[in-house]
N, C-alpha and C. Protein backbone atom coordinates (compact mmCIF):
# COMPACT_ATOMS: atom_id res chain seq x y z
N UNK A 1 91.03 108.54 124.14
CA UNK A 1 90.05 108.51 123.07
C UNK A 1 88.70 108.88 123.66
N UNK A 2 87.98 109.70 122.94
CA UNK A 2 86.52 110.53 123.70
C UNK A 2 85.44 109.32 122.91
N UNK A 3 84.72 109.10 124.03
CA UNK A 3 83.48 108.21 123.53
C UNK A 3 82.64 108.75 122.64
N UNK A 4 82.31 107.89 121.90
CA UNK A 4 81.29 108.50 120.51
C UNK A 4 79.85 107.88 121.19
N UNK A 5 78.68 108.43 120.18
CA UNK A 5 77.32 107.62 119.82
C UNK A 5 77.08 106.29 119.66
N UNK A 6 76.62 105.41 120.43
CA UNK A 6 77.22 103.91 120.22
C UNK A 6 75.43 103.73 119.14
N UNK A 7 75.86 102.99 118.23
CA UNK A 7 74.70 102.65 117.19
C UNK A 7 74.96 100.91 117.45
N UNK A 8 73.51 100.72 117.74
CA UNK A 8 73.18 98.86 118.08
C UNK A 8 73.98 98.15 116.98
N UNK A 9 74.07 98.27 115.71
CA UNK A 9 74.24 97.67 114.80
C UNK A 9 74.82 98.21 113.29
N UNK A 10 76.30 97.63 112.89
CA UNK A 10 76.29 98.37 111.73
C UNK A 10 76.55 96.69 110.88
N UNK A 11 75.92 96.63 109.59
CA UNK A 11 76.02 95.21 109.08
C UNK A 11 76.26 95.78 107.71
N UNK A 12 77.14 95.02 106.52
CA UNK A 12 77.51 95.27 105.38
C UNK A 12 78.19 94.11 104.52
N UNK A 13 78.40 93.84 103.34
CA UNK A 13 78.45 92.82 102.45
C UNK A 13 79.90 93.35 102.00
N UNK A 14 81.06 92.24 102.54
CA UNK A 14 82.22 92.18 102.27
C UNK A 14 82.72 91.63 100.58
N UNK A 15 83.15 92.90 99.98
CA UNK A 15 83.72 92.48 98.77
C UNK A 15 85.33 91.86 99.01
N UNK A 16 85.35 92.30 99.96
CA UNK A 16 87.11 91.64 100.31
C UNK A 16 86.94 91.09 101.62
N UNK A 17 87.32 90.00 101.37
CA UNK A 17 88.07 88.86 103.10
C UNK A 17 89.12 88.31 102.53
N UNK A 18 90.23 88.42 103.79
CA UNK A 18 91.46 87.61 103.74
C UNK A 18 91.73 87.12 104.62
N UNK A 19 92.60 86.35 104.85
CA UNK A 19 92.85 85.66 105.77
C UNK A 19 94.79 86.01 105.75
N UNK A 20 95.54 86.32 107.15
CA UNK A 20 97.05 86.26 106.31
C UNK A 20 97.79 86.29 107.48
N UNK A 21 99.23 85.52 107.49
CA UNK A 21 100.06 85.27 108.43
C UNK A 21 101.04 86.03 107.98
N UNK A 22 102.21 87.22 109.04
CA UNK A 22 102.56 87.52 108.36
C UNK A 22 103.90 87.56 109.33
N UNK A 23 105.02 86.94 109.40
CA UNK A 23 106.29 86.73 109.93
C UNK A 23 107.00 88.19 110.18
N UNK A 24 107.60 88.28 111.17
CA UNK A 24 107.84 89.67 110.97
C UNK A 24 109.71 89.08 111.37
N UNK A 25 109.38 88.64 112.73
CA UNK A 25 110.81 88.22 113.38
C UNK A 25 110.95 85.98 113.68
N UNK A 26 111.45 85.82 113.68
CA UNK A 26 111.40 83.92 114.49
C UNK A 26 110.06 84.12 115.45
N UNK A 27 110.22 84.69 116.25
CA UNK A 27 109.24 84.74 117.22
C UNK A 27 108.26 86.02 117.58
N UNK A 28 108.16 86.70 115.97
CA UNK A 28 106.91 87.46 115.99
C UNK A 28 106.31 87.57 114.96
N UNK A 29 104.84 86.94 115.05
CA UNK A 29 103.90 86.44 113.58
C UNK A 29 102.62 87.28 113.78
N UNK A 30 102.16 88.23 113.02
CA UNK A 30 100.35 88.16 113.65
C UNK A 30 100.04 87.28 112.34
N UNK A 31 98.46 87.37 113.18
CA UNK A 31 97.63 86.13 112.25
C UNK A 31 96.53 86.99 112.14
N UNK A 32 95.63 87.19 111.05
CA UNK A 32 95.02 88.16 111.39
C UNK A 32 93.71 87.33 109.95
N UNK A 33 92.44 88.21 109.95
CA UNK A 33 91.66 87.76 109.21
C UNK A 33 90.84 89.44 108.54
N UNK A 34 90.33 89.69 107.68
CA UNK A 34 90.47 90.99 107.33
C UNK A 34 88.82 91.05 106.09
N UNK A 35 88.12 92.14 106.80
CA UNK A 35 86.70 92.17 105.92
C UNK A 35 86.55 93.52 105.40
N UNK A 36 86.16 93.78 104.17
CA UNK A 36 85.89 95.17 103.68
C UNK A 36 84.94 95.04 103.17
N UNK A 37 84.87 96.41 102.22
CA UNK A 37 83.84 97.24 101.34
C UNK A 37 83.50 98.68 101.28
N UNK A 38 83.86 99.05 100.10
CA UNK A 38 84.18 100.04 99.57
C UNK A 38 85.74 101.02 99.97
N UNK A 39 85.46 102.32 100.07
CA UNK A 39 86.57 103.06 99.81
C UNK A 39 86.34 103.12 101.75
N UNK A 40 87.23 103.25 102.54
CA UNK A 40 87.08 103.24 104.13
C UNK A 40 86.90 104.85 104.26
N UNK A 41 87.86 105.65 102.84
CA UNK A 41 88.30 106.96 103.36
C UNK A 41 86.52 107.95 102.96
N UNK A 42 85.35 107.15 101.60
CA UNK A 42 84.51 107.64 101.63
C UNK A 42 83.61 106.85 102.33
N UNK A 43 83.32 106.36 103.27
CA UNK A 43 81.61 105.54 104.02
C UNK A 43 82.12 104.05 103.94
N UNK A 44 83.08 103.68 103.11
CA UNK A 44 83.07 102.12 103.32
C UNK A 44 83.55 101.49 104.73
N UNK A 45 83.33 100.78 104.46
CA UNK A 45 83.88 99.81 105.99
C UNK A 45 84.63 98.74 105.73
N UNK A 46 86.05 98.48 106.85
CA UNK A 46 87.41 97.94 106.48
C UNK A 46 87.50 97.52 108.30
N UNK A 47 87.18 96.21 108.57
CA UNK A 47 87.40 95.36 109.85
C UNK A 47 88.28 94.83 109.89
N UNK A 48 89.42 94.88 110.74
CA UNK A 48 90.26 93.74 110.92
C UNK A 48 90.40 93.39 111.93
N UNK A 49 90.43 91.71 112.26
CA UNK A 49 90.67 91.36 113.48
C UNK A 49 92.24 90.60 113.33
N UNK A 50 93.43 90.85 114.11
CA UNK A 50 94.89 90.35 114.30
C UNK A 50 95.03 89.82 115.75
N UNK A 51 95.82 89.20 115.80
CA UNK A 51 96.29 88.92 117.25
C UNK A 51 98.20 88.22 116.92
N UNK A 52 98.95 88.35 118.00
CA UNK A 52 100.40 87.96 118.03
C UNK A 52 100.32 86.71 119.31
N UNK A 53 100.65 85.96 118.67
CA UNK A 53 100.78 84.48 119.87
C UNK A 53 102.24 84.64 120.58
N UNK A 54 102.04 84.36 121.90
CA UNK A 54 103.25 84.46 122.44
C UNK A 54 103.91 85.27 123.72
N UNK A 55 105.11 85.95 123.52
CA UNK A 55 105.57 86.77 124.62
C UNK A 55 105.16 88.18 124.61
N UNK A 56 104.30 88.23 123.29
CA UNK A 56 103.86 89.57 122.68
C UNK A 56 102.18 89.60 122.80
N UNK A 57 101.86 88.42 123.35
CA UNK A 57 100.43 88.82 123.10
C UNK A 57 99.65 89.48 123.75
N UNK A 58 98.82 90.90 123.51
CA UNK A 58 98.28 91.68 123.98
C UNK A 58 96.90 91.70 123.70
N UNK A 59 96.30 90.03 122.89
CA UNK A 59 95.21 89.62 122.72
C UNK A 59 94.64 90.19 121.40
N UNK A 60 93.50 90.25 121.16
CA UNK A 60 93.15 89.82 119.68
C UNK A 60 92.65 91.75 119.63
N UNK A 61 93.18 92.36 118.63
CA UNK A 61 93.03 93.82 118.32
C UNK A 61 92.11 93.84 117.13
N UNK A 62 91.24 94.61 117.13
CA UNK A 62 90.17 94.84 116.63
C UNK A 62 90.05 96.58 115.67
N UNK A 63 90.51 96.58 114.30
CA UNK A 63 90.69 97.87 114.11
C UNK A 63 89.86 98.24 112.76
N UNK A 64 89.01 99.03 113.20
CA UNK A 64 88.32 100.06 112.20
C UNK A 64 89.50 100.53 111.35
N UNK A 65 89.60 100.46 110.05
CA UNK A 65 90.26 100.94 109.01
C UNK A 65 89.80 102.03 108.51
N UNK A 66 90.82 103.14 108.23
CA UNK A 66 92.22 103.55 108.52
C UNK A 66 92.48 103.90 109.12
N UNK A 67 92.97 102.56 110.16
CA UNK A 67 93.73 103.00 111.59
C UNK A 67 92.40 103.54 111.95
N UNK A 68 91.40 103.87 112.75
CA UNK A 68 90.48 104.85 113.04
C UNK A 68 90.43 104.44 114.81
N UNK A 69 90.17 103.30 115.09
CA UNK A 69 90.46 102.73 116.34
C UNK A 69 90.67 101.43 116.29
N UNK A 70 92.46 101.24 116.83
CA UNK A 70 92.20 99.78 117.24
C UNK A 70 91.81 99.68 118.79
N UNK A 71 91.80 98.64 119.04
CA UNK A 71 91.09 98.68 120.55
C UNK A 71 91.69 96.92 120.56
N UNK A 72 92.15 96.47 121.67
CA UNK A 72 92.51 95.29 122.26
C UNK A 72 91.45 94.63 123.08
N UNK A 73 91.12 93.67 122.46
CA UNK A 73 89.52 92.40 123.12
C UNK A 73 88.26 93.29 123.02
N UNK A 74 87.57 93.18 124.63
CA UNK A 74 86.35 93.86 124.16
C UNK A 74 85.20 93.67 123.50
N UNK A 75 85.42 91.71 123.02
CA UNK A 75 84.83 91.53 122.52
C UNK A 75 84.06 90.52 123.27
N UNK A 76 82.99 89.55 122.96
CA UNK A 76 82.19 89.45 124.32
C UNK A 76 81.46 88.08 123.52
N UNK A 77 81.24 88.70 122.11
CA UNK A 77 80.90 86.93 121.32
C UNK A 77 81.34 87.39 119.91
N UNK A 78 81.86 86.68 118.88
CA UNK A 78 82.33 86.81 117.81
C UNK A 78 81.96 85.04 117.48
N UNK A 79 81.07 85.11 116.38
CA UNK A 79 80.43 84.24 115.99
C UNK A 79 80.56 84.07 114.27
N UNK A 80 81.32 83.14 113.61
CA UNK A 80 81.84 83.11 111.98
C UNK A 80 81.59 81.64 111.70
N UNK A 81 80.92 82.09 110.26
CA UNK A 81 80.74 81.13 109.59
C UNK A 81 81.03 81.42 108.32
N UNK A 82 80.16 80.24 107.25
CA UNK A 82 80.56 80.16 105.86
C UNK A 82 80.57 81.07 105.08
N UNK A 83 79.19 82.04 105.87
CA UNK A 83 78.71 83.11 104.86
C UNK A 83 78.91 84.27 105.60
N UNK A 84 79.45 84.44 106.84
CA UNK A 84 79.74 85.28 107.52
C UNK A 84 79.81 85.47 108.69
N UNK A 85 79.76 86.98 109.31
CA UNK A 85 80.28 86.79 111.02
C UNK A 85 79.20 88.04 111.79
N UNK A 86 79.11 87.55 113.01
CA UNK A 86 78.39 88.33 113.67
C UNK A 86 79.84 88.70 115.48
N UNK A 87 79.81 90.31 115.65
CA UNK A 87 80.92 90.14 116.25
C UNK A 87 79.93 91.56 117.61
N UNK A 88 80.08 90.88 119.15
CA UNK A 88 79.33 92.04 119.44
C UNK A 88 80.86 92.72 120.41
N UNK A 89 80.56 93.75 120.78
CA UNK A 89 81.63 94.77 121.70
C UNK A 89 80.59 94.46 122.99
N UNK A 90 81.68 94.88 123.98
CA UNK A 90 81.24 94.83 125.56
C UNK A 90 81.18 96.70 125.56
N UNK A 91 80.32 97.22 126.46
CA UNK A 91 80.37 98.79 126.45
C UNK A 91 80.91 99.27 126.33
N UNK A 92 82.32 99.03 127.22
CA UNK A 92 83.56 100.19 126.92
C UNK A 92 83.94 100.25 125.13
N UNK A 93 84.07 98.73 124.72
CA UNK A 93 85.03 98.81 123.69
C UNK A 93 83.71 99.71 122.76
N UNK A 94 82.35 99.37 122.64
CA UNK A 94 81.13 99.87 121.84
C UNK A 94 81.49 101.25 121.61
N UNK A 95 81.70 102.03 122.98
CA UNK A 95 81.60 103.55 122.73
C UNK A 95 82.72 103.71 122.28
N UNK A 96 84.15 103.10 122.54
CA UNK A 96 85.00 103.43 121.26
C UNK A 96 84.89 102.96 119.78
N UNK A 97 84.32 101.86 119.37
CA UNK A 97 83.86 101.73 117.86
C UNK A 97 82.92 102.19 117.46
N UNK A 98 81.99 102.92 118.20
CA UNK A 98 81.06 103.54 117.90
C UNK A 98 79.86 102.33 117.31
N UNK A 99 80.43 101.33 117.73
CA UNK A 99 78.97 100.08 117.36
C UNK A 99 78.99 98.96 118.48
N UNK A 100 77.35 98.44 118.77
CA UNK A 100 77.60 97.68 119.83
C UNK A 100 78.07 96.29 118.78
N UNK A 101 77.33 96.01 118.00
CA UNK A 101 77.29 94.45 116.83
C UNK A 101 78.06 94.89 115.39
N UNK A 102 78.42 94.09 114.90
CA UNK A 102 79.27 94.17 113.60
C UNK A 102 78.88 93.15 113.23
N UNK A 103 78.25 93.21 112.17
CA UNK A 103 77.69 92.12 111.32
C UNK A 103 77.98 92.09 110.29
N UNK A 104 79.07 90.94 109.47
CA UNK A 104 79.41 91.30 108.04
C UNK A 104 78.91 89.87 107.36
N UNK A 105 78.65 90.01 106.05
CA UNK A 105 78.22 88.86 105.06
C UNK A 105 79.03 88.79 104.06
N UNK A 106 79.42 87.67 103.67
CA UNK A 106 80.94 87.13 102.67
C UNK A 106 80.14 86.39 101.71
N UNK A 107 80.55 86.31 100.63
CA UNK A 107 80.51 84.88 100.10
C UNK A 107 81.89 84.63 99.08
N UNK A 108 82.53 83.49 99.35
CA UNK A 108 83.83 82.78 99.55
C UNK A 108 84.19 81.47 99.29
N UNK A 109 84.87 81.54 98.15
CA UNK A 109 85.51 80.17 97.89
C UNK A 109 86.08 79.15 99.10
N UNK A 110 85.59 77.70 98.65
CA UNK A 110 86.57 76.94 99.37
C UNK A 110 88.00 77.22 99.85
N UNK A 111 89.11 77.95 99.18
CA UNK A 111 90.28 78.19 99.34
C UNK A 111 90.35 79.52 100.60
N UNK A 112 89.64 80.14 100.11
CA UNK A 112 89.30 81.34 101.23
C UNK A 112 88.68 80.98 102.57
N UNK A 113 87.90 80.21 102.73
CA UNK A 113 86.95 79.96 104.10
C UNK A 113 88.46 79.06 104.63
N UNK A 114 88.79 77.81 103.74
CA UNK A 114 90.03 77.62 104.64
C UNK A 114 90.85 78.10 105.19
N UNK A 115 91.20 79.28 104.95
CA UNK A 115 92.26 80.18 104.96
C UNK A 115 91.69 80.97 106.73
N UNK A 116 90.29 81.45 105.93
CA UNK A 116 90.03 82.19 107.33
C UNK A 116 89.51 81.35 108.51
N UNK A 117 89.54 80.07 108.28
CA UNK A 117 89.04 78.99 109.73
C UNK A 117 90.38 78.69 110.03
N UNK A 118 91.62 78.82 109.63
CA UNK A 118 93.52 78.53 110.04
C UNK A 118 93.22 79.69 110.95
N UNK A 119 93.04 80.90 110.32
CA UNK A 119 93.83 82.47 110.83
C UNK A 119 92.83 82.17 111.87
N UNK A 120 91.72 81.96 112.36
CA UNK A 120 90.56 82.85 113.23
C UNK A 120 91.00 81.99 114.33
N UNK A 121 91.14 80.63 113.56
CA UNK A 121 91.33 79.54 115.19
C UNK A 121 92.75 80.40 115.60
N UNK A 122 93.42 80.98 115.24
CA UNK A 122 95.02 81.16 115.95
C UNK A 122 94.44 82.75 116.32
N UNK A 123 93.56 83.85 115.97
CA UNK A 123 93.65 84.73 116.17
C UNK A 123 92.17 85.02 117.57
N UNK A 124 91.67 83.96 117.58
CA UNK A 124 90.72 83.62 118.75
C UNK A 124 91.53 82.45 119.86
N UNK A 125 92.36 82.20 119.39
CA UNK A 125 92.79 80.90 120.72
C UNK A 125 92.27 81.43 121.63
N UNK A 126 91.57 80.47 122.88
CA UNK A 126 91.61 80.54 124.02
C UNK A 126 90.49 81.15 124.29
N UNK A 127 89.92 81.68 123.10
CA UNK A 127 88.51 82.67 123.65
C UNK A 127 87.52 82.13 123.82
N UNK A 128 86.81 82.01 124.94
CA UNK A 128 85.44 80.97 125.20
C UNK A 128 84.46 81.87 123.96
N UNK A 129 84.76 82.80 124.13
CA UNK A 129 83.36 83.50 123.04
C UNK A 129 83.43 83.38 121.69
N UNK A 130 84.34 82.63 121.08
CA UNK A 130 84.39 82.15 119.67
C UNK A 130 83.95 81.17 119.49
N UNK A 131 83.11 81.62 118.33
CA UNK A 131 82.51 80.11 117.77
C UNK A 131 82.92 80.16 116.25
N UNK A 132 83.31 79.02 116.04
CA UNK A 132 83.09 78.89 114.36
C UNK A 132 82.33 77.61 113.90
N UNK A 133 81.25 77.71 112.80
CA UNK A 133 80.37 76.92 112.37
C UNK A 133 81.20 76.88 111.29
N UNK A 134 81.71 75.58 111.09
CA UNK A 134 82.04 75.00 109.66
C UNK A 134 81.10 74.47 108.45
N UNK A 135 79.80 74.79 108.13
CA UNK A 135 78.89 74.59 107.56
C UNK A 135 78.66 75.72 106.86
């Protein structure tokens, strides 16, 4: 993959977050948590962060939608809360997303924030650079 223009910051107001577990085999699940807005194929922007626990895990994948780049870790602080998330890249992974910070803003039912504080704790395990503010 050829390095792009790395831009400090791209930030945008998620009409869609999900949160979703999704069984594939006994012993292969990703867990994944998922932010949009608008159309991905005209200017919108479509984040997902997944990860697979286990004999499969190749750590938490990070993919610009559609398909555009996933990229595995790379990430350096990913910081989520009620109303949203602030997520930065380490250099290498930057010049492949073409952003150093990803900054998205939600606003989200009780049923939803639960949903995405289950998925994030299983799709961050272990990562000192996760934080989640439950407030």
């Amino acid at each position: 993959m050829t390095n792009r223009s790395v831009i400090d910051s791209v930030h945008f107001h998620a009409s869609v977050v999900a949160a979703n577990e999704e069984e594939y085999t006994d012993d292969f699940t990703v867990h994944g948590i998922y932010f949009g807005e608008g159309d991905p194929e005209n200017g919108g922007q479509h984040w997902n962060f997944t990860r697979t626990l286990g004999d499969d895990d190749d750590g938490v994948c990070t993919v610009k939608e559609i398909q555009q780049l996933p990229v595995y870790e790379g990430i350096t602080r990913f910081e989520m809360s009620r109303t949203g998330l602030a997520c930065v890249f380490d250099l290498q992974t930057a010049q492949k997303t073409g952003v150093a910070c990803l900054t998205i803003a939600y606003q989200i039912d009780d049923v939803c924030w639960a949903g995405l504080c289950t998925q994030a704790k299983l799709v961050f395990t272990g990562k000192d650079y996760f934080t989640l503010t439950p407030v």
